[in-house]
C-alpha atoms as a PDB file:
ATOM      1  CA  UNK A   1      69.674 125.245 106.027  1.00  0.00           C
ATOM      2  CA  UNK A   2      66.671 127.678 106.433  1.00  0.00           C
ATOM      3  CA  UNK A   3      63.331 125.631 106.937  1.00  0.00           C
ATOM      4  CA  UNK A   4      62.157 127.710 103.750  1.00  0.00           C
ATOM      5  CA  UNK A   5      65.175 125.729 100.962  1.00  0.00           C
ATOM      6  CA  UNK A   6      63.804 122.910 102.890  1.00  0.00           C
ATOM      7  CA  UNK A   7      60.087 123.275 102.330  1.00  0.00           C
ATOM      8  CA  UNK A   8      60.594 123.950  98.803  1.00  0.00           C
ATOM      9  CA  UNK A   9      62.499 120.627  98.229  1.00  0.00           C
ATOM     10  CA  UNK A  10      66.225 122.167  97.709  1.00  0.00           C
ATOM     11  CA  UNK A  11      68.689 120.101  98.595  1.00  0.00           C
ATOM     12  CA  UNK A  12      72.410 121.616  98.042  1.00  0.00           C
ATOM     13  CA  UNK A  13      74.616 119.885  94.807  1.00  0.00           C
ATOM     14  CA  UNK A  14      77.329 117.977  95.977  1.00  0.00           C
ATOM     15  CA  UNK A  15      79.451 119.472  93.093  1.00  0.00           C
ATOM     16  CA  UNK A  16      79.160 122.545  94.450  1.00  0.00           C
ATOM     17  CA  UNK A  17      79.880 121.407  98.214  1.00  0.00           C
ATOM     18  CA  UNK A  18      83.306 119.943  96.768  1.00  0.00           C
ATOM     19  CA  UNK A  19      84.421 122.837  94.679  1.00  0.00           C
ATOM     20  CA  UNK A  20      83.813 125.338  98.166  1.00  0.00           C
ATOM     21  CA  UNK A  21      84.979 123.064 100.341  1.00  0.00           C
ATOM     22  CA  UNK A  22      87.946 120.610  98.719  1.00  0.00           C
ATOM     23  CA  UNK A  23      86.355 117.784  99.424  1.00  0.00           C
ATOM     24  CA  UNK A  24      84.722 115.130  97.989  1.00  0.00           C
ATOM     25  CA  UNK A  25      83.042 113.189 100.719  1.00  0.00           C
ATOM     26  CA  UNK A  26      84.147 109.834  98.762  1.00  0.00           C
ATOM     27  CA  UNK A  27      86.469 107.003  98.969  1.00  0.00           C
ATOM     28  CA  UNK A  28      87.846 105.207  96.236  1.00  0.00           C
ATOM     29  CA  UNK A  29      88.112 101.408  95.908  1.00  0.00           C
ATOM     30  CA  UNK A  30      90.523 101.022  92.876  1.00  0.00           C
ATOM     31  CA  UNK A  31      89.970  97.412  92.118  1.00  0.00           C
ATOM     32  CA  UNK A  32      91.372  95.356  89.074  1.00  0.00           C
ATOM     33  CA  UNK A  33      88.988  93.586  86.684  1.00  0.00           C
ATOM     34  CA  UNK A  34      91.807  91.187  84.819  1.00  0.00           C
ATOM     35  CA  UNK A  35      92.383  89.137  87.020  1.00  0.00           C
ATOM     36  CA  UNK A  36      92.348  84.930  87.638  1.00  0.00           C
ATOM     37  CA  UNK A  37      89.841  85.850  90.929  1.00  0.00           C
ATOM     38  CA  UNK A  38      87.530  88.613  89.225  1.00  0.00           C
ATOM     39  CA  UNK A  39      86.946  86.656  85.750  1.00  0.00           C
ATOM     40  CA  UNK A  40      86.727  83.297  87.632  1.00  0.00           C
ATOM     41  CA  UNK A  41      83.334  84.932  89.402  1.00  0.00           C
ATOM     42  CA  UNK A  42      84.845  85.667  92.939  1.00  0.00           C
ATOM     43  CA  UNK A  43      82.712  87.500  95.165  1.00  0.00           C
ATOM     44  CA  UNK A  44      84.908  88.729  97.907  1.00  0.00           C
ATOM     45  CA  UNK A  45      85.190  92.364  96.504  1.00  0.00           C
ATOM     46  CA  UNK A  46      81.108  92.174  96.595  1.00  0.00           C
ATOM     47  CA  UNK A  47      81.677  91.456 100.469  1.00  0.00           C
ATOM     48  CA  UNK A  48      84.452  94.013 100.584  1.00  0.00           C
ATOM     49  CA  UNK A  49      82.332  96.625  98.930  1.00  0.00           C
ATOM     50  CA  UNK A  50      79.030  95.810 101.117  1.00  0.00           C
ATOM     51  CA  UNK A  51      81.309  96.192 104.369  1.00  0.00           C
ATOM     52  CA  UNK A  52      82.673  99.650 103.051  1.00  0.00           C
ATOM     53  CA  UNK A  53      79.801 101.281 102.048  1.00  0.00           C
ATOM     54  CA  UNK A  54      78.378 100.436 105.431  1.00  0.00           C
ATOM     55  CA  UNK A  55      80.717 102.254 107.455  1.00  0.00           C
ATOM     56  CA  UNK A  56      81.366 104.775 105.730  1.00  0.00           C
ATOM     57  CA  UNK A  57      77.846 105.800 105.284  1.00  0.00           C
ATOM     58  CA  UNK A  58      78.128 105.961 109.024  1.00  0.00           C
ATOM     59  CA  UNK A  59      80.651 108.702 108.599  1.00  0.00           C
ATOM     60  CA  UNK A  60      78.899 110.461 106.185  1.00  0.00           C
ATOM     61  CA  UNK A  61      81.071 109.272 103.143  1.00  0.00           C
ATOM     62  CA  UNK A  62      80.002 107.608  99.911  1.00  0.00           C
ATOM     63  CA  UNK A  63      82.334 104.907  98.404  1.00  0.00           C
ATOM     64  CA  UNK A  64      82.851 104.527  94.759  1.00  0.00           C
ATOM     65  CA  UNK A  65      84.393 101.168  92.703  1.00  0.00           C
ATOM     66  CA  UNK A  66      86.849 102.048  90.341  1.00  0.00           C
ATOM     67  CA  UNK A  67      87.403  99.273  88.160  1.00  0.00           C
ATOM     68  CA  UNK A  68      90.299  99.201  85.787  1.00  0.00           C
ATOM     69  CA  UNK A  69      91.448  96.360  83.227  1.00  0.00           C
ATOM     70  CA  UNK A  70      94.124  95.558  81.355  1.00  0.00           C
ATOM     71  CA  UNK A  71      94.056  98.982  78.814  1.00  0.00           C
ATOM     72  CA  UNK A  72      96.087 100.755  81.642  1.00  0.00           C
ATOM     73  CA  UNK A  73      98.482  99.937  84.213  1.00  0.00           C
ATOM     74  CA  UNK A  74      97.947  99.813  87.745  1.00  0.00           C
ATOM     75  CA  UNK A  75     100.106 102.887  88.725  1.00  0.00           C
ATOM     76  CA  UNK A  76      99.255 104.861  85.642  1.00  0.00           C
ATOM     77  CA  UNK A  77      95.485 104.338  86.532  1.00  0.00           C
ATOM     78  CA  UNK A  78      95.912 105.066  90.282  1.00  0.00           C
ATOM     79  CA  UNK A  79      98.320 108.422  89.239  1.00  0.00           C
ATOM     80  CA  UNK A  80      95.436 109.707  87.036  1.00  0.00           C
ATOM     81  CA  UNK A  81      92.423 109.069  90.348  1.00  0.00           C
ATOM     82  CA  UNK A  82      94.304 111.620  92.287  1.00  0.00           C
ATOM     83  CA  UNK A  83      95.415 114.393  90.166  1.00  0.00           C
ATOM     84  CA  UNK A  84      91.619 114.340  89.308  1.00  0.00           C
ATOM     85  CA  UNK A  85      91.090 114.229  92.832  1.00  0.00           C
ATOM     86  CA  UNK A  86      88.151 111.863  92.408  1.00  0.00           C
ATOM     87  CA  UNK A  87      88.441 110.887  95.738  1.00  0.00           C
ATOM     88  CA  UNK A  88      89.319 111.868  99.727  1.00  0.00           C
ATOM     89  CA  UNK A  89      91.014 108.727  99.903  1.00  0.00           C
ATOM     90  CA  UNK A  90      91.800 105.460  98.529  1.00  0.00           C
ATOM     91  CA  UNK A  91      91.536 101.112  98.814  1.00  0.00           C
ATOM     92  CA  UNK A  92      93.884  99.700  96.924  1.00  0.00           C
ATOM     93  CA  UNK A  93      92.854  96.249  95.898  1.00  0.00           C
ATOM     94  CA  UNK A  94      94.956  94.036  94.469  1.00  0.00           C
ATOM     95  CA  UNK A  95      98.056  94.864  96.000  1.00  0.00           C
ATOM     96  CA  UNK A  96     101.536  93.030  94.574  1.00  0.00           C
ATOM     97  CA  UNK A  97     104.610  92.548  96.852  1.00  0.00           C
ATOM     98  CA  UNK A  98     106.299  95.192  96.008  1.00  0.00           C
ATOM     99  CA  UNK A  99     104.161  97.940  94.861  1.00  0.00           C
ATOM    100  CA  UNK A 100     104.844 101.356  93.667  1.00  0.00           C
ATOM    101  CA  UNK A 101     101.599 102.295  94.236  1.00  0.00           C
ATOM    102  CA  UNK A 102     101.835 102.339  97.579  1.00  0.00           C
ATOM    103  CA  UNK A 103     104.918 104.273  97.365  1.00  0.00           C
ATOM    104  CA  UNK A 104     103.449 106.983  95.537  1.00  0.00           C
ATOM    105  CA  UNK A 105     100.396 107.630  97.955  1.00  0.00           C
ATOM    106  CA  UNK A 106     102.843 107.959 100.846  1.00  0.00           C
ATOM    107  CA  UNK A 107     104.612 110.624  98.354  1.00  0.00           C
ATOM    108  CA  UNK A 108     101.711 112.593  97.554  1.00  0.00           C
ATOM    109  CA  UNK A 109     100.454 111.875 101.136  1.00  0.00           C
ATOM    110  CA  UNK A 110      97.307 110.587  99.975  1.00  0.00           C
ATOM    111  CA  UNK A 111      95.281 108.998 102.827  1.00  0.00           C
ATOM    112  CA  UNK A 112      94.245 105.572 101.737  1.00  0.00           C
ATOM    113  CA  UNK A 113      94.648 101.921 103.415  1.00  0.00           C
ATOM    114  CA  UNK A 114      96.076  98.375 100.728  1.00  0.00           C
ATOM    115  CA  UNK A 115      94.432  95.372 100.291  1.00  0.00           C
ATOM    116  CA  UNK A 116      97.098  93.326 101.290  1.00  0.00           C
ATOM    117  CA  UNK A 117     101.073  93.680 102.449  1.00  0.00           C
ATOM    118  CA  UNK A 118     103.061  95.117 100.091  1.00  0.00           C
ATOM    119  CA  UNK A 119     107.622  96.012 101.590  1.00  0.00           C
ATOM    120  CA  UNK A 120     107.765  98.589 103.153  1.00  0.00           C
ATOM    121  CA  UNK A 121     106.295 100.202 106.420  1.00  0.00           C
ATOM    122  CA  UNK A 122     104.202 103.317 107.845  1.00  0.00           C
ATOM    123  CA  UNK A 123     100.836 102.593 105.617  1.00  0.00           C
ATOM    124  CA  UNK A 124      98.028 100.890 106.882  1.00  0.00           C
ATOM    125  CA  UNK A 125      96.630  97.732 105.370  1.00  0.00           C
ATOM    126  CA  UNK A 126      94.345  95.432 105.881  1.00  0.00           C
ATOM    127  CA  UNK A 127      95.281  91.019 105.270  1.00  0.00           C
ATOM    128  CA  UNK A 128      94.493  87.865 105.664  1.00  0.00           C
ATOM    129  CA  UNK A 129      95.815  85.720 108.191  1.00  0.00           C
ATOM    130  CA  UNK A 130      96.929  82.986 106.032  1.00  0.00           C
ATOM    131  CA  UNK A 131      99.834  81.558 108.775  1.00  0.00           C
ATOM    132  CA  UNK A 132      96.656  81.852 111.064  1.00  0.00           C
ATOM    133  CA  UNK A 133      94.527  79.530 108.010  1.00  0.00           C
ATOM    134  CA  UNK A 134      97.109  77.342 108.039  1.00  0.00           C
ATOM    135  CA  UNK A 135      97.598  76.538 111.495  1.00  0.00           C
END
């Protein structure tokens, strides 16, 4: 950018950035609200989120939570973040042993990484090792 835009304080819309170029420069952390962990007053999303945000700041991408309750399901909410393309890529939180969530990413070839195992291979995810715990 000229030094000129930059003396006069313009800085370029990031609107217009993702209409020209495709992209929106965000990832997506589609996290439920309804459930036993999030009403009981868990904090591990709040970790989750925190440890996000910081790398991918370092990347130059901004994350964004989108909570969803019980007034849509899980799919039906997910289906509707990508054909608005709200994000580059996804987190899916939440994620139930078989899910068709996952299923459907792969489909539309959506980049994004699950919260847990779900059946199924060729998508990356990210667990706990609860054997590990155990042991």
């Amino acid at each position: 950018m000229p030094e000129t835009f930059t003396a006069l304080g313009y800085t370029a819309n990031q609107s217009g950035r993702s209409l020209r170029s495709g992209r929106t420069s965000t990832v997506a952390l589609v996290m439920p609200i309804q459930t036993a962990r999030t009403q009981s007053g868990e904090t591990f999303f709040l970790n989750v989120c925190n440890g996000l945000q910081e790398t991918l700041l370092g990347h130059g991408l901004d994350l964004v939570i989108l909570p969803f309750g019980s007034a849509v399901g899980q799919e039906q909410f997910l289906r509707d973040v990508v054909d608005r393309r709200v994000a580059d890529a996804n987190v899916l939180a939440d994620t139930q042993r078989a899910d068709p969530r996952v299923d459907y990413l792969l489909a539309q070839r959506v980049p994004f990484v699950s919260l847990g195992r779900t059946q199924g291979e060729g998508y990356p995810w990210l667990d706990l090792d609860f054997a590990g715990v155990a042991a």
